[in-house]
C-alpha atoms as a PDB file:
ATOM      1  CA  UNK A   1     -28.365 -34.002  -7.153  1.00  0.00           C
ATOM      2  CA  UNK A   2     -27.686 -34.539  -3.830  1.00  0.00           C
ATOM      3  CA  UNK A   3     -23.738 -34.359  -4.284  1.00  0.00           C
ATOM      4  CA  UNK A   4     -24.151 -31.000  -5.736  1.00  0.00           C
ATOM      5  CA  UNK A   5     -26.534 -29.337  -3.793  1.00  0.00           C
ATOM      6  CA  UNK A   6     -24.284 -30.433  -0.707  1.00  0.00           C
ATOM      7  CA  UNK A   7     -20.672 -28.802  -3.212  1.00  0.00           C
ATOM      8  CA  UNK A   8     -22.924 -25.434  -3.545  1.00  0.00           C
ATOM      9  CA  UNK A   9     -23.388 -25.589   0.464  1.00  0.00           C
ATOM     10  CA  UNK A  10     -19.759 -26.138   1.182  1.00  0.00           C
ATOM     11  CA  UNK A  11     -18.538 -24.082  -1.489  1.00  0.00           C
ATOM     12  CA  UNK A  12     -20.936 -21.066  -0.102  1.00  0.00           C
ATOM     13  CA  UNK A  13     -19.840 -21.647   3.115  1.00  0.00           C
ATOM     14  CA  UNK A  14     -16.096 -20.881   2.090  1.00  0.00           C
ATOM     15  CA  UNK A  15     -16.734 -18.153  -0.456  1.00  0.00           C
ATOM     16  CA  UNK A  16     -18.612 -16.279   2.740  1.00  0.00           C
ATOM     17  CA  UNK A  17     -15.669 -16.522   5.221  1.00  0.00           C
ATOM     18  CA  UNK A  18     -13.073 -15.557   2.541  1.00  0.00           C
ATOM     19  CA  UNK A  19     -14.977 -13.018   0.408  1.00  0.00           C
ATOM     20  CA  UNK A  20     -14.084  -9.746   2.446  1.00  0.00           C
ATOM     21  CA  UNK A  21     -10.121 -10.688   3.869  1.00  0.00           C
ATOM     22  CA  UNK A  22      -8.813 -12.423   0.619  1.00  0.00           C
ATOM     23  CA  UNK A  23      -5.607 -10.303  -1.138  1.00  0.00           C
ATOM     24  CA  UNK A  24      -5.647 -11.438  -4.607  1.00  0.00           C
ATOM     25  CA  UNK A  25      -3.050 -10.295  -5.829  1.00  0.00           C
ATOM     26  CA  UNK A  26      -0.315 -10.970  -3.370  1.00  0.00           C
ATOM     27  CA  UNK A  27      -1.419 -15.168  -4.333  1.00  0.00           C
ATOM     28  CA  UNK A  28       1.064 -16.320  -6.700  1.00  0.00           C
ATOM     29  CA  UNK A  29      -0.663 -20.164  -7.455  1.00  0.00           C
ATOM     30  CA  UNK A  30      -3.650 -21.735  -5.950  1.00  0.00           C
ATOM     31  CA  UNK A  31      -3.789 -25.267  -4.105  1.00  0.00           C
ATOM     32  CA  UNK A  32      -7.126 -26.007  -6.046  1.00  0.00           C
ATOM     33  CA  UNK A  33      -8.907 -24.684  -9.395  1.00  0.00           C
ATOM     34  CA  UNK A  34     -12.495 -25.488 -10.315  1.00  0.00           C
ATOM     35  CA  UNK A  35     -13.246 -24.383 -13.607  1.00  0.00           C
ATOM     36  CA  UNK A  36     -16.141 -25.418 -16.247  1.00  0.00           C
ATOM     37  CA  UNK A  37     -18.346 -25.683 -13.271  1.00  0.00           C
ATOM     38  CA  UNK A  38     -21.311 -23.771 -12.141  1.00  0.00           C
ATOM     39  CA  UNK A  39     -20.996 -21.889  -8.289  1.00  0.00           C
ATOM     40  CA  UNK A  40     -23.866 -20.347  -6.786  1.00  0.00           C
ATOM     41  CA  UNK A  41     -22.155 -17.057  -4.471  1.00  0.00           C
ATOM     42  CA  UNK A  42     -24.490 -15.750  -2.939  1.00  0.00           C
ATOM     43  CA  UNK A  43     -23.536 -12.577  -4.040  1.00  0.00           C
ATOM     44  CA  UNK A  44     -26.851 -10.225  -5.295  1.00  0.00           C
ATOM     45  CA  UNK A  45     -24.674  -8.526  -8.163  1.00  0.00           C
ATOM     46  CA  UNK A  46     -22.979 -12.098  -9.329  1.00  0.00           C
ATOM     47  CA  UNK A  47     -25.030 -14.932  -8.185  1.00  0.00           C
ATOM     48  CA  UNK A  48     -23.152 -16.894 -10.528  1.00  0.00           C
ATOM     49  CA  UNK A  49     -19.156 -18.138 -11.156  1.00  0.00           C
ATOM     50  CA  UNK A  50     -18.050 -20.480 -13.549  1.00  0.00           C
ATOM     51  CA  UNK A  51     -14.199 -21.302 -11.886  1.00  0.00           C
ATOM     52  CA  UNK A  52     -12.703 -20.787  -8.265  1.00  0.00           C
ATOM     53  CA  UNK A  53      -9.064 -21.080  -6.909  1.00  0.00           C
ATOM     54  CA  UNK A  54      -7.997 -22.169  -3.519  1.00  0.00           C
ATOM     55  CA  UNK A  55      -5.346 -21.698  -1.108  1.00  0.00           C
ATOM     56  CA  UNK A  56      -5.017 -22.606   2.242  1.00  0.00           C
ATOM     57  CA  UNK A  57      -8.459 -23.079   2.706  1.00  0.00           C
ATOM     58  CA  UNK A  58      -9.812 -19.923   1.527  1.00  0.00           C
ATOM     59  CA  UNK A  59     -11.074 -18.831  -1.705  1.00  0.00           C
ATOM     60  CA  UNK A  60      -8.398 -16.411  -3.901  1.00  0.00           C
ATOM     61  CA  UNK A  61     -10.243 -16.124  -6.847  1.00  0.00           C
ATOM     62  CA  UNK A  62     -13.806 -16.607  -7.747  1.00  0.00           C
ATOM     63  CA  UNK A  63     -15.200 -15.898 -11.221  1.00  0.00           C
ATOM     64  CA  UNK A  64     -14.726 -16.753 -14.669  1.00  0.00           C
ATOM     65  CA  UNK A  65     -12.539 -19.080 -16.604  1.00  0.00           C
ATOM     66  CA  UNK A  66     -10.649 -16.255 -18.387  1.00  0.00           C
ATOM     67  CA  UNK A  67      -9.376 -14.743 -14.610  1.00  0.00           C
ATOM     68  CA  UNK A  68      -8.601 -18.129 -13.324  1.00  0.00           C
ATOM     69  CA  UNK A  69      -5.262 -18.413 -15.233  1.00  0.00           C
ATOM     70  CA  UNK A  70      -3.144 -16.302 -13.229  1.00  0.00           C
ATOM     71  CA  UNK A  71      -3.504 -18.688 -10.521  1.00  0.00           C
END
């Protein structure tokens, strides 16, 4: 519980600092994908993601499993 109470912490942390300067669609692969897992964002609308991609320390993609493959 611990282990993923501490993921949700670092994983908010990133998703905050990336969340307004990230250009999606200039990415063409990530360095890291998360899928099948369950993200809290912080986000009022979407509280909620199931995958994220990564790359170069910021967050490219965050949402569902369906959106991840482009990445």
């Amino acid at each position: 519980m611990k282990t993923q109470i501490l993921l949700v912490g670092v994983l908010g942390i990133f998703l905050t600092s990336c969340l307004t300067s990230c250009d999606r669609e200039s990415q063409e692969s990530a360095d890291l994908i998360l899928t099948g897992a369950k993200v809290f964002t912080s986000n009022v609308q979407r509280p909620w993601a199931e995958a994220v991609a990564i790359k170069n320390g910021r967050f490219i993609y965050v949402g569902d499993a369906a959106g991840i493959a482009r990445y």
